[in-house]
Protein backbone atom coordinates (compact mmCIF):
# COMPACT_ATOMS: atom_id res chain seq x y z
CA UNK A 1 151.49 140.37 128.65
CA UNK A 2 149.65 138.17 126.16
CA UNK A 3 146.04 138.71 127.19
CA UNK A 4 144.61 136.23 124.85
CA UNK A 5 146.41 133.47 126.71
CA UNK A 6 145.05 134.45 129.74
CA UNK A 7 141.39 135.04 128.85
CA UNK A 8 138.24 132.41 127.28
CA UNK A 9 138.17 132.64 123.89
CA UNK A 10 134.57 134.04 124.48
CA UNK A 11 136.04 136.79 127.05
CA UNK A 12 139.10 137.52 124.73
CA UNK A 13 136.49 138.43 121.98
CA UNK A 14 134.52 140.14 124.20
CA UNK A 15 137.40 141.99 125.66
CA UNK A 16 138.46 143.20 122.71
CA UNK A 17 135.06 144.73 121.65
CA UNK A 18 135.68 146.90 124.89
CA UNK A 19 136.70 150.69 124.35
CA UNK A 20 140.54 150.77 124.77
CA UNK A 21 139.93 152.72 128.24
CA UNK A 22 137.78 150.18 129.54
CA UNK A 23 140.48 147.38 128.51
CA UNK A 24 143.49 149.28 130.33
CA UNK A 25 140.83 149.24 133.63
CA UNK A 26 140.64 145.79 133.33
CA UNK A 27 144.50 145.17 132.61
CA UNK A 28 145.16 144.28 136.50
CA UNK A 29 142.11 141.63 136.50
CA UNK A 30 143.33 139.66 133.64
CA UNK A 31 146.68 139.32 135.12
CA UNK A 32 145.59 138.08 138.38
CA UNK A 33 144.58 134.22 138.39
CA UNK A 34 141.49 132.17 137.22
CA UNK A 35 139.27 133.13 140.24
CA UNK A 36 139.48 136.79 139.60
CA UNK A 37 137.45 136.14 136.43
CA UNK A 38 134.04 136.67 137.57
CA UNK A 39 135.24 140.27 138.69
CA UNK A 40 136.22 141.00 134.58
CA UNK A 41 132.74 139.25 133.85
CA UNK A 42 130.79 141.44 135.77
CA UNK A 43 133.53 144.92 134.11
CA UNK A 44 132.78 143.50 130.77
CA UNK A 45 128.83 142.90 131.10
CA UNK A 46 128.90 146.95 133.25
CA UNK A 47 130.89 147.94 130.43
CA UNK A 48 128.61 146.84 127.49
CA UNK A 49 125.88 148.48 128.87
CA UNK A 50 127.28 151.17 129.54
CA UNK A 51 128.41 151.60 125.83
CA UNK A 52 124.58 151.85 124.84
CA UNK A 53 123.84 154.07 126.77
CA UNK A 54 126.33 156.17 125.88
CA UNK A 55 125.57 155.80 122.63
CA UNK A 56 121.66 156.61 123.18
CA UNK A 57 122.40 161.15 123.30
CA UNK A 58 123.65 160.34 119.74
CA UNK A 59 120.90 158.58 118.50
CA UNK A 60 117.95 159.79 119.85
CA UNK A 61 117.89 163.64 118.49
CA UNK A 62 117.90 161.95 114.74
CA UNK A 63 114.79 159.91 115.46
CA UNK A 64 111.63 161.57 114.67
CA UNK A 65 107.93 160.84 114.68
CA UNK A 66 106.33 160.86 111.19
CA UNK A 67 102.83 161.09 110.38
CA UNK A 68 100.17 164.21 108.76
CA UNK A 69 99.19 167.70 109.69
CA UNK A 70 95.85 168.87 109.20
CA UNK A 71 95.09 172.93 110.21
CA UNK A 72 91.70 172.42 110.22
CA UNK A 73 91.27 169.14 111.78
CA UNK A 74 91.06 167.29 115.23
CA UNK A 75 93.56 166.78 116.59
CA UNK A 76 95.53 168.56 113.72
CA UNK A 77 98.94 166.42 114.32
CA UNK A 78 98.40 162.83 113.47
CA UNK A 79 101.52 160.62 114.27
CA UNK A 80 101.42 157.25 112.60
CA UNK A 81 105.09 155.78 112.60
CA UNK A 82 108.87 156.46 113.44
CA UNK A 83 111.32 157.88 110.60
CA UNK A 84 115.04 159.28 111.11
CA UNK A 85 117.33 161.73 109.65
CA UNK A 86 120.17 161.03 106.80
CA UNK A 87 122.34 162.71 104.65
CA UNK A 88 122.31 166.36 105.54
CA UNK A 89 119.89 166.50 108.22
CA UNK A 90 116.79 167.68 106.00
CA UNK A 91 115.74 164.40 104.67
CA UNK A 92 114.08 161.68 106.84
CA UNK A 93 113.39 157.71 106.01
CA UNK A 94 110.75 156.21 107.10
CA UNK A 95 107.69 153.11 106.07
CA UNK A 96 106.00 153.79 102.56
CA UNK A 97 102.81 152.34 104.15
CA UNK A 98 102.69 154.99 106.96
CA UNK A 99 101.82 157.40 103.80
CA UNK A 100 99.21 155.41 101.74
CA UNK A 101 96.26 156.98 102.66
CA UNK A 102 95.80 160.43 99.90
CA UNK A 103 96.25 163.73 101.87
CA UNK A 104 93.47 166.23 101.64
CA UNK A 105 94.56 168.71 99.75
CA UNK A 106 91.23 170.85 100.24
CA UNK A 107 91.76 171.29 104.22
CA UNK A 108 95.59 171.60 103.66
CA UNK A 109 96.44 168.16 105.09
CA UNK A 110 100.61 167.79 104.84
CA UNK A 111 102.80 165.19 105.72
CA UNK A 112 104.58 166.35 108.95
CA UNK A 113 107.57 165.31 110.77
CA UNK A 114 107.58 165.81 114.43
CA UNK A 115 110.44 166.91 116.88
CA UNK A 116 110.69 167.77 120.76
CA UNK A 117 110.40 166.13 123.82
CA UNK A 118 107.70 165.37 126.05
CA UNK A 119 104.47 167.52 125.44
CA UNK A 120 107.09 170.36 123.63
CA UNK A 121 106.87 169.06 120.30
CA UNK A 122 107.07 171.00 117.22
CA UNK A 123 105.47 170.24 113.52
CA UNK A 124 107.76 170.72 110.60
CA UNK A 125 106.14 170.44 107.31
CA UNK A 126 107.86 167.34 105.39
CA UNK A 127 107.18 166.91 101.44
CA UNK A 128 107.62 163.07 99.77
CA UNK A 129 110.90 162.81 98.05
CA UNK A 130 110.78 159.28 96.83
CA UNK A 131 109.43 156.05 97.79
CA UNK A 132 110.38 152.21 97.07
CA UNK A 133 106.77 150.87 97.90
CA UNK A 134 107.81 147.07 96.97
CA UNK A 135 110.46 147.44 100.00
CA UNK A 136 108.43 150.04 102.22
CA UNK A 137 110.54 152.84 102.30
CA UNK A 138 109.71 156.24 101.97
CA UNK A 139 112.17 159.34 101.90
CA UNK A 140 110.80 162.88 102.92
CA UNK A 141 112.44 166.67 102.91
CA UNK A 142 111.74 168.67 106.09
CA UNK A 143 111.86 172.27 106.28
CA UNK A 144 114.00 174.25 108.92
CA UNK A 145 117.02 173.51 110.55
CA UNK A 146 118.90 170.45 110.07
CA UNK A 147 118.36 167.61 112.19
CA UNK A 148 121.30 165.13 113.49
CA UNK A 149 121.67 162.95 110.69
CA UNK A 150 122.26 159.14 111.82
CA UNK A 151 125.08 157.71 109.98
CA UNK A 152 124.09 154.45 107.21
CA UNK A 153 126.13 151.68 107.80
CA UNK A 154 126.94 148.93 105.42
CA UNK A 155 124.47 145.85 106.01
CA UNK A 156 126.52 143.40 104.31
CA UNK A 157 128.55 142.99 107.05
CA UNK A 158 125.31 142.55 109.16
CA UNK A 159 125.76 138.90 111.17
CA UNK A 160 123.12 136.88 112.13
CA UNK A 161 123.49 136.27 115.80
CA UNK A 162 124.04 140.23 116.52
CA UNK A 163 122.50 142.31 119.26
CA UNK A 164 121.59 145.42 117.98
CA UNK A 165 118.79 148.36 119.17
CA UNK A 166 115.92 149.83 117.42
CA UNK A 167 114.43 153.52 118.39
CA UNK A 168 111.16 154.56 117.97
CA UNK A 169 107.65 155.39 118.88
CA UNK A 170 105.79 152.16 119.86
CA UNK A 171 102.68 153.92 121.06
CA UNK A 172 102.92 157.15 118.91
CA UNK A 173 102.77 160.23 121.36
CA UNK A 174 99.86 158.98 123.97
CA UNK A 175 102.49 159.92 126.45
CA UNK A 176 104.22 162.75 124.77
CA UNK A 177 107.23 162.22 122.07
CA UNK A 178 109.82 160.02 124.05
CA UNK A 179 111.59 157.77 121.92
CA UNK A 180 111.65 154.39 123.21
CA UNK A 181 114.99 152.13 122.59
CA UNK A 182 114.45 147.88 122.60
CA UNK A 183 116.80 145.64 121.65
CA UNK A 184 116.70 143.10 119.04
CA UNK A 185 118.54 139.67 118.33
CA UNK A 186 119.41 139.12 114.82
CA UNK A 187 117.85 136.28 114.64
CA UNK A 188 117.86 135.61 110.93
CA UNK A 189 118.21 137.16 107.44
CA UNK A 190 115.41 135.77 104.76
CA UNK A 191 113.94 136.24 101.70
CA UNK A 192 110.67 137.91 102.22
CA UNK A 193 108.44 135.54 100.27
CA UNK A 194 108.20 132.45 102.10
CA UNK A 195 106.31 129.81 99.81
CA UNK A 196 102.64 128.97 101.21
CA UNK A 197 101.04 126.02 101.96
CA UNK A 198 98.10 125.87 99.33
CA UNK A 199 97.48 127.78 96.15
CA UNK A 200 94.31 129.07 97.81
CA UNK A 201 96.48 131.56 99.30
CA UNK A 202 98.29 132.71 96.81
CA UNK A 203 97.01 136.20 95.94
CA UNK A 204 98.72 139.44 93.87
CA UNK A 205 101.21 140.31 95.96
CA UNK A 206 102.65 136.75 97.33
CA UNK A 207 103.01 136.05 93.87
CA UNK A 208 104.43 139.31 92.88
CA UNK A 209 107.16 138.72 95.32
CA UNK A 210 107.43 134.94 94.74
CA UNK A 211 109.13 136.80 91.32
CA UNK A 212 111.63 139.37 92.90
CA UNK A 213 111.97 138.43 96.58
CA UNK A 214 114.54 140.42 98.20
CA UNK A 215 115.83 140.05 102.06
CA UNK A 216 114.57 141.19 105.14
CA UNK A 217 116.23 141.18 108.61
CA UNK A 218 113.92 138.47 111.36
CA UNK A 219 114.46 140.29 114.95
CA UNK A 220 113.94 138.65 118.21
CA UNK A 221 111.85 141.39 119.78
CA UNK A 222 108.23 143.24 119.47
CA UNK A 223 107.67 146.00 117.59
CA UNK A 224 104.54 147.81 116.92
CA UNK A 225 102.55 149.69 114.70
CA UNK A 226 104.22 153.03 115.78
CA UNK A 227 107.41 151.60 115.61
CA UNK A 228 107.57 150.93 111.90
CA UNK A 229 110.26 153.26 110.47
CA UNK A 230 112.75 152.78 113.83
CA UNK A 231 115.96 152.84 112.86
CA UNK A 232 117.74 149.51 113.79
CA UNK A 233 121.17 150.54 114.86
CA UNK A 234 124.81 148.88 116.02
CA UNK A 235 125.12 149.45 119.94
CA UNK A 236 129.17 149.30 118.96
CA UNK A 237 129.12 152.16 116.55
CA UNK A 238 125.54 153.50 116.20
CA UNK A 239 125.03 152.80 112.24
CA UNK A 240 121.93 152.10 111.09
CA UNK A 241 121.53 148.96 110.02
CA UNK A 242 118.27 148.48 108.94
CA UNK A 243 114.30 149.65 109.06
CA UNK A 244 111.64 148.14 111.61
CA UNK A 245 108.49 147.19 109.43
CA UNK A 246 106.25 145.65 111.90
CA UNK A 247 102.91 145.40 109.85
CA UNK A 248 104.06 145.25 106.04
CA UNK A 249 106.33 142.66 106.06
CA UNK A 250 104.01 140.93 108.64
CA UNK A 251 101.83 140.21 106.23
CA UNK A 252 103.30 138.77 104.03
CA UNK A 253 106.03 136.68 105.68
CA UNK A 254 103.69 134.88 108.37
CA UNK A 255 100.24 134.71 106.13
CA UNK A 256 99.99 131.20 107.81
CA UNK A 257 100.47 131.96 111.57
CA UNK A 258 98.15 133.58 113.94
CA UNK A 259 99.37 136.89 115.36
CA UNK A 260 102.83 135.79 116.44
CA UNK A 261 104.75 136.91 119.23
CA UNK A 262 108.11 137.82 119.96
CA UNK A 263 109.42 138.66 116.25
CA UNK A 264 109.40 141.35 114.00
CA UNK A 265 111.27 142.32 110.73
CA UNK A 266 113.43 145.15 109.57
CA UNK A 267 114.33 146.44 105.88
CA UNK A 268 117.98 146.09 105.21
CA UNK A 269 119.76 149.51 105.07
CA UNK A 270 121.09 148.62 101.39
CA UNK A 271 117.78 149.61 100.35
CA UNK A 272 118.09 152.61 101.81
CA UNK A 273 121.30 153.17 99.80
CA UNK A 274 119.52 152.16 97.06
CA UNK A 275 116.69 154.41 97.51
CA UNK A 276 118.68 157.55 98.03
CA UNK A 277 120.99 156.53 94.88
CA UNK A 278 117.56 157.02 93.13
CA UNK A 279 116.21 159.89 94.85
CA UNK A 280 119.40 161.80 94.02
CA UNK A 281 118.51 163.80 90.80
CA UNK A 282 115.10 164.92 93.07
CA UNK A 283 117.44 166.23 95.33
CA UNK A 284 119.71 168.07 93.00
């Protein structure tokens, strides 16, 4: 039976994203005629959804929250952002400017990644690998047991029009650490430096990446402070695809709008190749 000549082109493609269980399910629908249709709509759309959340138990255990511990301090476990394993399971990426502010070495202050569920949450000491602060990305080692590495995929295949998810900790841990998953509409893929609108606002660091702009990922959704370091992820085969960066990128790409909402940016994961590349003989 030639399915294709059956089907939409739009439900054909769709169909055809569809694991090949789901597809023999749907087998009897597409053979029936035209008015059976809004049955395999309403398959497909079940389906799709269903495919995220299956893929959520695979995603969620690499996501961590990142942020500082202090011994002597209150509270002692400060979490400022999102980060997520790669590689081996010890090393986490997350936002460079989660990190800026200079720990204090005299009360012990270490950067900390943090793991658990709910109020059960545990503090593993995490030491700063590398960092690309002209991107925003920062790579840490964690000791302890390996964490479930998320796999890297490759963003040049990354389409503009795609619905992927992003993971993370919008709020930090007000309500305990539960990873919160939104999704996000690819809604473009830009150069960071956008050119502004009088030279009274040109300052440093416009001008420093007026020089070597480099791309960034524009997401139809809202992300928040806590959610910078999120890893933005394929709902089809969970590779990471890029790295929210709600505030950094912010400021630079909308220096002439007013608190927008509705859109946020990500880091392209080919930085994150990039950085690791780098960060290899550190590693070694």
């Amino acid at each position: 039976m030639n399915r294709k000549s059956l089907l939409p082109p739009g439900l054909y493609r769709i169909y055809m994203l569809l694991p090949v269980h789901v597809r023999r399910l749907t087998g009897r629908l597409i053979s029936k005629p035209r008015t059976s249709w809004l049955p395999l709509v309403l398959v497909l759309a079940t389906s799709a959804h269903a495919d995220v959340a299956d893929m959520l138990p695979g995603i969620k255990p690499g996501v961590v929250g990142v942020g500082t511990f202090n011994p002597s301090g209150s509270p002692r476990a400060n979490l400022h952002g999102t980060g997520f394993a790669v590689l081996d399971g010890r090393y986490v990426v997350s936002c460079a400017h989660i990190f800026a502010k200079p720990l204090n070495s005299e009360k012990k202050e270490t950067h900390a990644v943090f793991i658990g569920r709910d109020r059960q949450i545990t503090v593993r000491p995490a030491k700063m690998v590398a960092t690309d602060r002209s991107r925003d990305l920062a790579l840490l080692k964690i000791e302890g047991e390996p964490l479930p590495a998320l796999k890297l995929g490759d963003a040049g295949l990354a389409r503009e029009g795609w619905q992927l998810y992003f993971t993370g900790y919008p709020i930090g841990s007000v309500l305990g650490l539960n990873p919160s998953t939104h999704r996000a509409g690819l809604a473009a893929i830009i150069p960071i430096f956008t050119p502004v609108a009088a030279a009274s606002q040109l300052n440093a660091r416009t001008l420093k990446q007026a020089k070597a702009p480099y791309e960034v990922y524009e997401l139809d959704a809202i992300a928040y402070p806590g959610n910078s370091g999120s890893p933005v992820w394929h709902p089809d085969t969970g590779e990471v695809l890029g790295v929210v960066n709600s505030v950094y990128v912010k400021g630079a790409k909308e220096a002439a709008l007013s608190a927008p909402s509705g859109i946020s940016y990500a880091i392209p994961v080919k930085y994150v190749h990039q950085l690791l590349e780098q960060a290899l003989p550190a590693m070694q």
